[in-house]
PDB file of N, CA and C in Angstrom:
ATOM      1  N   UNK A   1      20.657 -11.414 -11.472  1.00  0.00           N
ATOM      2  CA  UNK A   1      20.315 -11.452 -10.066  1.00  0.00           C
ATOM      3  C   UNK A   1      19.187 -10.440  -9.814  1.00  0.00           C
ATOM      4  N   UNK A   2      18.088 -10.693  -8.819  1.00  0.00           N
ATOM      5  CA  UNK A   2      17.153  -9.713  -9.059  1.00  0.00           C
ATOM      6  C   UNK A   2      17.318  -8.828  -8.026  1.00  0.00           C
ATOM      7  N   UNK A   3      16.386  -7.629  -8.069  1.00  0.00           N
ATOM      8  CA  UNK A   3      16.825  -6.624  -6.984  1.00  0.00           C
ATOM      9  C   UNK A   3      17.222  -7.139  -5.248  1.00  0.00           C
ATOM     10  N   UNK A   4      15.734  -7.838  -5.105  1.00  0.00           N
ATOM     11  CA  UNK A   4      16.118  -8.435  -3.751  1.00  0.00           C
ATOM     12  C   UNK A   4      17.334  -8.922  -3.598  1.00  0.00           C
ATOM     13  N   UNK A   5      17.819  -9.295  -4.136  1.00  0.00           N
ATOM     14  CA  UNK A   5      19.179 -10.313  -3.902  1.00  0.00           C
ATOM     15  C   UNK A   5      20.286  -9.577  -3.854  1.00  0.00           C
ATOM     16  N   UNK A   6      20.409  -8.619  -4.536  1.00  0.00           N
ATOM     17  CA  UNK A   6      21.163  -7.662  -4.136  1.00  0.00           C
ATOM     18  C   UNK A   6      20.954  -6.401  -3.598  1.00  0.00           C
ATOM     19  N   UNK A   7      19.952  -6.327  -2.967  1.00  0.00           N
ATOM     20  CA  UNK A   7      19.525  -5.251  -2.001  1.00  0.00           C
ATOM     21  C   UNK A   7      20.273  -6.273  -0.331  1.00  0.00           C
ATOM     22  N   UNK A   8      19.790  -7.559  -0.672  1.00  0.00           N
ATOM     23  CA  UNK A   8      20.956  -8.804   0.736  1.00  0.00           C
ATOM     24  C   UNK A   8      21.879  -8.468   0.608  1.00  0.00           C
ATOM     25  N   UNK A   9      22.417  -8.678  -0.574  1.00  0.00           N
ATOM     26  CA  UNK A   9      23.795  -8.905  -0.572  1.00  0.00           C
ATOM     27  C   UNK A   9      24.773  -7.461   0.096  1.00  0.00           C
ATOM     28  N   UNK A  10      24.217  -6.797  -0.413  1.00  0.00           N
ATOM     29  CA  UNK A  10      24.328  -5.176  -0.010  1.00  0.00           C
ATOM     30  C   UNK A  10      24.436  -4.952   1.563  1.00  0.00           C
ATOM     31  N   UNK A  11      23.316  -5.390   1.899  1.00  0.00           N
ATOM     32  CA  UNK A  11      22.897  -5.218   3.570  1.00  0.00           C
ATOM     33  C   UNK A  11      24.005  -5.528   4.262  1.00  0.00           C
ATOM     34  N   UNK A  12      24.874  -7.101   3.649  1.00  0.00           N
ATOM     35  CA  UNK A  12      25.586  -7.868   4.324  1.00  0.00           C
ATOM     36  C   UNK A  12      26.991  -7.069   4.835  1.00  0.00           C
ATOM     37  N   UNK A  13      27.414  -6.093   3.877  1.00  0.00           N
ATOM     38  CA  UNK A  13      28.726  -5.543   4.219  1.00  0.00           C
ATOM     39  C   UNK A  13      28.393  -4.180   4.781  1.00  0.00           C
ATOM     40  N   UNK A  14      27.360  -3.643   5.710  1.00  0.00           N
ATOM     41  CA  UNK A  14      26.435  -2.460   5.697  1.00  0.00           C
ATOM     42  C   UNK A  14      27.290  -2.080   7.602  1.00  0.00           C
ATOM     43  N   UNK A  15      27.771  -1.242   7.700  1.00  0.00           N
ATOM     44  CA  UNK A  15      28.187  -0.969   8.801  1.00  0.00           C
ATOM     45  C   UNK A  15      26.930  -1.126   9.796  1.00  0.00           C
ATOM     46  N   UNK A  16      27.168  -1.650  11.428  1.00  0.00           N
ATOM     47  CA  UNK A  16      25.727  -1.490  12.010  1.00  0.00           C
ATOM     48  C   UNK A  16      24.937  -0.039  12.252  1.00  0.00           C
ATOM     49  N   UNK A  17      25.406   0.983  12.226  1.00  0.00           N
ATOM     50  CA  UNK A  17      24.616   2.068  12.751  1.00  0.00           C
ATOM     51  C   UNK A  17      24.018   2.539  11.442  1.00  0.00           C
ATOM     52  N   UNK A  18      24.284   2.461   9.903  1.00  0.00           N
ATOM     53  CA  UNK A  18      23.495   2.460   8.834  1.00  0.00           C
ATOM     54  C   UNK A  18      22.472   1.197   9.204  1.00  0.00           C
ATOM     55  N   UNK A  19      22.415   0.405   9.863  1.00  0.00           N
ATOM     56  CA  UNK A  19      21.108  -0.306   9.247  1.00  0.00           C
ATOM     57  C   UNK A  19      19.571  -0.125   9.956  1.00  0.00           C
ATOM     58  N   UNK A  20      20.073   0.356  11.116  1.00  0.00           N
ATOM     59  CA  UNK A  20      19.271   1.557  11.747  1.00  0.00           C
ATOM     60  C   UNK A  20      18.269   2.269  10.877  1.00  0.00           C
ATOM     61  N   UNK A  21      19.158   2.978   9.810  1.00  0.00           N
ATOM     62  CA  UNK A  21      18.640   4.052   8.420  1.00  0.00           C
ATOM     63  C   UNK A  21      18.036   3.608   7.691  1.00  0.00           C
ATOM     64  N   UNK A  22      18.608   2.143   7.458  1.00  0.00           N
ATOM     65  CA  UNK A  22      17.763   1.402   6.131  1.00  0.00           C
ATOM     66  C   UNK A  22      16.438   0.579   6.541  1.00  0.00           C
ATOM     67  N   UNK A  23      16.434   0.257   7.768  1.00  0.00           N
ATOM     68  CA  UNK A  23      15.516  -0.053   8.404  1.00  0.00           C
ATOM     69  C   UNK A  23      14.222   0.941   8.319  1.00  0.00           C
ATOM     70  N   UNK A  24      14.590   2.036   9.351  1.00  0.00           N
ATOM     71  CA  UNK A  24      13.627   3.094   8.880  1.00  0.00           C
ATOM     72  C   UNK A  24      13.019   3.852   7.701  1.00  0.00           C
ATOM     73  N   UNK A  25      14.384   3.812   6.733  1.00  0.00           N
ATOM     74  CA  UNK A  25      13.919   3.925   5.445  1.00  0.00           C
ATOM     75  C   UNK A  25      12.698   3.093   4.592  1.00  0.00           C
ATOM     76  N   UNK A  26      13.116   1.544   5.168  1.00  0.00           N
ATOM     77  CA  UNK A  26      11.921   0.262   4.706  1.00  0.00           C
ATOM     78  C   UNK A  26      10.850   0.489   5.423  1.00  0.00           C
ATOM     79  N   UNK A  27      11.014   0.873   6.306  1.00  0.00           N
ATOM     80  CA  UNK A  27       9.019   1.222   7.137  1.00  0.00           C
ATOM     81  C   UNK A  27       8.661   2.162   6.759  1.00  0.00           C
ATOM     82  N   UNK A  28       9.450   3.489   6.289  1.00  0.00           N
ATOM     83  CA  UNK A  28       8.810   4.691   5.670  1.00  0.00           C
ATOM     84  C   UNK A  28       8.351   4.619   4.116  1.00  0.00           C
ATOM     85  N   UNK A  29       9.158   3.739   3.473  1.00  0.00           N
ATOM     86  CA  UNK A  29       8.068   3.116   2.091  1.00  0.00           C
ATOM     87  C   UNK A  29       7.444   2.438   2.415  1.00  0.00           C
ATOM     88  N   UNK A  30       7.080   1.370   3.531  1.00  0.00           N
ATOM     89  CA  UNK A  30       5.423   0.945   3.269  1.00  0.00           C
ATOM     90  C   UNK A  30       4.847   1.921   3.681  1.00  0.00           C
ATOM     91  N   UNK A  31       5.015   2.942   4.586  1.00  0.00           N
ATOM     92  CA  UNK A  31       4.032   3.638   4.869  1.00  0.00           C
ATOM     93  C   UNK A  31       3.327   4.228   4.114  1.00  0.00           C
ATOM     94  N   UNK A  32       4.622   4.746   2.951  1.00  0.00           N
ATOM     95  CA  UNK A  32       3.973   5.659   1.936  1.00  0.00           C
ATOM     96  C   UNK A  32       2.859   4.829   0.787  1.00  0.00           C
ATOM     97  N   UNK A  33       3.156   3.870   0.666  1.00  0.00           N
ATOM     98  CA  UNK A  33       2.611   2.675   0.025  1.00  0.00           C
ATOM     99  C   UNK A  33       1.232   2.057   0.333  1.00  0.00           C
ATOM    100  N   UNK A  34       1.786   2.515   1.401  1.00  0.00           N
ATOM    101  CA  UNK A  34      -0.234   2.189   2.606  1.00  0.00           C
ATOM    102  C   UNK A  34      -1.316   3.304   1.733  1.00  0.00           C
ATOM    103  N   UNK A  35      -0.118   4.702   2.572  1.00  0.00           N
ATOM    104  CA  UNK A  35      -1.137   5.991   2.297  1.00  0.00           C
ATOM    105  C   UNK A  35      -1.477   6.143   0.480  1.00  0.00           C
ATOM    106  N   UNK A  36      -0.735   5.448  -0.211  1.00  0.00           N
ATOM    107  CA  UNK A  36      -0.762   5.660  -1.599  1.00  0.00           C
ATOM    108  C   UNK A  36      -2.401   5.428  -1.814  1.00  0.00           C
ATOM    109  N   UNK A  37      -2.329   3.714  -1.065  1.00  0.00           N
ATOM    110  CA  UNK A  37      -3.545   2.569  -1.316  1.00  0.00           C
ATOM    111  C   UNK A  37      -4.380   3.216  -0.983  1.00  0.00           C
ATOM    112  N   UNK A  38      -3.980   4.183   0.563  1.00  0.00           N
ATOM    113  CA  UNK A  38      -5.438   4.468   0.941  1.00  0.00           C
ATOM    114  C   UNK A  38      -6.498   6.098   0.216  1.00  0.00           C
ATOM    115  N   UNK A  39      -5.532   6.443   0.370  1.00  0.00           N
ATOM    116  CA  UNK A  39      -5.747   7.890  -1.547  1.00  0.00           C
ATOM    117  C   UNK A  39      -6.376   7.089  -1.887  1.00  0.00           C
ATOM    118  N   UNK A  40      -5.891   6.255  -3.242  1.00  0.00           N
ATOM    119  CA  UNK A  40      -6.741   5.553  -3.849  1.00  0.00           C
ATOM    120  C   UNK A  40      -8.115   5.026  -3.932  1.00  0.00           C
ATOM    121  N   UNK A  41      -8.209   4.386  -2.810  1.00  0.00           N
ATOM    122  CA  UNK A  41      -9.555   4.114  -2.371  1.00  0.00           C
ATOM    123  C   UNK A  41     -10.587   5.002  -2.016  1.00  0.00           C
ATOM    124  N   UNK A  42      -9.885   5.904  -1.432  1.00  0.00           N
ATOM    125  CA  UNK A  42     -10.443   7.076  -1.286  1.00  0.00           C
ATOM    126  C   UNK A  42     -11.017   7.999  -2.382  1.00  0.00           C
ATOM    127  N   UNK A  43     -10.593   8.087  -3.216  1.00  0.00           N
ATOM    128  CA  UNK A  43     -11.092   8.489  -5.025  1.00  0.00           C
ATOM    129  C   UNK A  43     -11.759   7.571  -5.420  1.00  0.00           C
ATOM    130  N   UNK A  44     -11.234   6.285  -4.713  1.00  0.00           N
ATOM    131  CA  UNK A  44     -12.766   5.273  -5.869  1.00  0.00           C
ATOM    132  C   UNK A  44     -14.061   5.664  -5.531  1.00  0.00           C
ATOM    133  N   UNK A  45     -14.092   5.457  -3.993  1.00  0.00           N
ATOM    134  CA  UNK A  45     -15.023   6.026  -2.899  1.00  0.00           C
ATOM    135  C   UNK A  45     -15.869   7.056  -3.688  1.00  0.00           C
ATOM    136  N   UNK A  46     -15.530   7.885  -3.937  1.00  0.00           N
ATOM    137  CA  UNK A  46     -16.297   9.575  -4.041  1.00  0.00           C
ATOM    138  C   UNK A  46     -16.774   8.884  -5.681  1.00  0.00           C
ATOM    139  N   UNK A  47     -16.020   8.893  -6.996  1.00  0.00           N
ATOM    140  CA  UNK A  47     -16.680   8.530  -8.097  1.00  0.00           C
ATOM    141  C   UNK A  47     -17.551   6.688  -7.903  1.00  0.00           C
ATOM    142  N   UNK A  48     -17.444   6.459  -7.025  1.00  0.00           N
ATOM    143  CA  UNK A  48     -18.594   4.965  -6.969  1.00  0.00           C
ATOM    144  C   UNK A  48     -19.551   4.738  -6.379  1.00  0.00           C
ATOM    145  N   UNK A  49     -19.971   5.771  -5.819  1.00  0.00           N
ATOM    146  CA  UNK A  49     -20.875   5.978  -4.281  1.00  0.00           C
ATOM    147  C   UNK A  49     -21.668   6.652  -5.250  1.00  0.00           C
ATOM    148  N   UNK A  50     -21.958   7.222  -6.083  1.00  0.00           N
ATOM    149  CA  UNK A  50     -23.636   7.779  -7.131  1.00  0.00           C
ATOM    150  C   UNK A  50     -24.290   6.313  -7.465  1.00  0.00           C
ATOM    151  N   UNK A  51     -23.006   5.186  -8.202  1.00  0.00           N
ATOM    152  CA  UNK A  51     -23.448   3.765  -8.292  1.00  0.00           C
ATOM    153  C   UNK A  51     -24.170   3.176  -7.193  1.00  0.00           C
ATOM    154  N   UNK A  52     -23.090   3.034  -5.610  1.00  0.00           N
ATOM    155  CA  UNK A  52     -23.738   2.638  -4.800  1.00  0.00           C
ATOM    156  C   UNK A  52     -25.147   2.919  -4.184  1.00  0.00           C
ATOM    157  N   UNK A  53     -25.258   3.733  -3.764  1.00  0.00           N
ATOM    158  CA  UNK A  53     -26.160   4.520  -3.606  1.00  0.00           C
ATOM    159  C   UNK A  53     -27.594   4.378  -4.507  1.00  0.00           C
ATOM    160  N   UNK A  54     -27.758   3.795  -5.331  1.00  0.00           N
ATOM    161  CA  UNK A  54     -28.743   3.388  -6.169  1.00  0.00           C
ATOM    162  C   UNK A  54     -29.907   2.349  -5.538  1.00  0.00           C
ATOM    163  N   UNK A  55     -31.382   2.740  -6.054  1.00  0.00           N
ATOM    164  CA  UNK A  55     -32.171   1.520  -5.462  1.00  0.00           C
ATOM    165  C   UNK A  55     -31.820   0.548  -6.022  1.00  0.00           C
ATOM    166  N   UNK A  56     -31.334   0.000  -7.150  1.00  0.00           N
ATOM    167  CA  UNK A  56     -31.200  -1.285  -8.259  1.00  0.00           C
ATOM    168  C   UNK A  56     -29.996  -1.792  -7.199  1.00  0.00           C
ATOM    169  N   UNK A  57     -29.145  -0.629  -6.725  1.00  0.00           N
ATOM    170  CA  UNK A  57     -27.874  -1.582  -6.092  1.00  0.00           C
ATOM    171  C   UNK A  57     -28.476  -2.463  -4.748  1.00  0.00           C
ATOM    172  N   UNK A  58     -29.282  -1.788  -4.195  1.00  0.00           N
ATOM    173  CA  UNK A  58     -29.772  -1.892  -2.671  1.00  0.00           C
ATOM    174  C   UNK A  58     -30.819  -3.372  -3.171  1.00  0.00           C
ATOM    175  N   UNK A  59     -31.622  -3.512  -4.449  1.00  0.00           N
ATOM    176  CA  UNK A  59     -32.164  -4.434  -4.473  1.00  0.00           C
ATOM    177  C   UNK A  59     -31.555  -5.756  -4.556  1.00  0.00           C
ATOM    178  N   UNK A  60     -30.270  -5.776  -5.689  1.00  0.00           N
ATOM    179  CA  UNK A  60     -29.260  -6.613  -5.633  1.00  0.00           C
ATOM    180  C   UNK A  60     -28.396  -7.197  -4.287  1.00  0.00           C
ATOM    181  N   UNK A  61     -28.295  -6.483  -3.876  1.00  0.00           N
ATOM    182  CA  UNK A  61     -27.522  -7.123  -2.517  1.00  0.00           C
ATOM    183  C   UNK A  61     -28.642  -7.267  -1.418  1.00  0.00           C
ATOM    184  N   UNK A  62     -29.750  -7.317  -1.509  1.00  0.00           N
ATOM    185  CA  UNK A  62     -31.063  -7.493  -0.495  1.00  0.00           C
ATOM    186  C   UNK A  62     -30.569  -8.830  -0.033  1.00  0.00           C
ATOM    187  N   UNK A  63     -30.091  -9.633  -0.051  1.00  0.00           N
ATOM    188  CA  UNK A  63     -30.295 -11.072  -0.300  1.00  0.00           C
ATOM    189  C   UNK A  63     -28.993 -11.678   0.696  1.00  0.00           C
ATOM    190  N   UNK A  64     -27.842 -10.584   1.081  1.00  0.00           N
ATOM    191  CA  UNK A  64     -26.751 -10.985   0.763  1.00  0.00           C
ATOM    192  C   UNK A  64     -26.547 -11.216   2.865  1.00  0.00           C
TER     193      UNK A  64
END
């Protein structure tokens, strides 16, 4: 059975004022998941921008 399925199955016998918790718990990992992505990009940013920044790049995309 894969995680999802028993992360349901789980939910199902979950008193109501825990799901409150688990709820918030699930929006606070995407969040972190967002901010992970957006780090990330953020480091590509700084080492890819000497590339960008190039006349050869600026001639290539002239067109676009």
């Amino acid at each position: 059975m894969e995680e999802r399925e028993l992360i349901a199955k789980e939910i199902e016998n979950i008193a109501e004022p825990y799901l409150t918790e688990i709820l918030d718990f699930i929006r606070f990992l995407k969040t972190k998941a967002l901010e992970q992505k957006m780090k990330l990009a953020l480091a590509s940013e700084s080492s890819l921008k000497k590339d960008w920044l190039r006349s050869e790049e600026d001639e290539a995309w002239k067109d676009l």
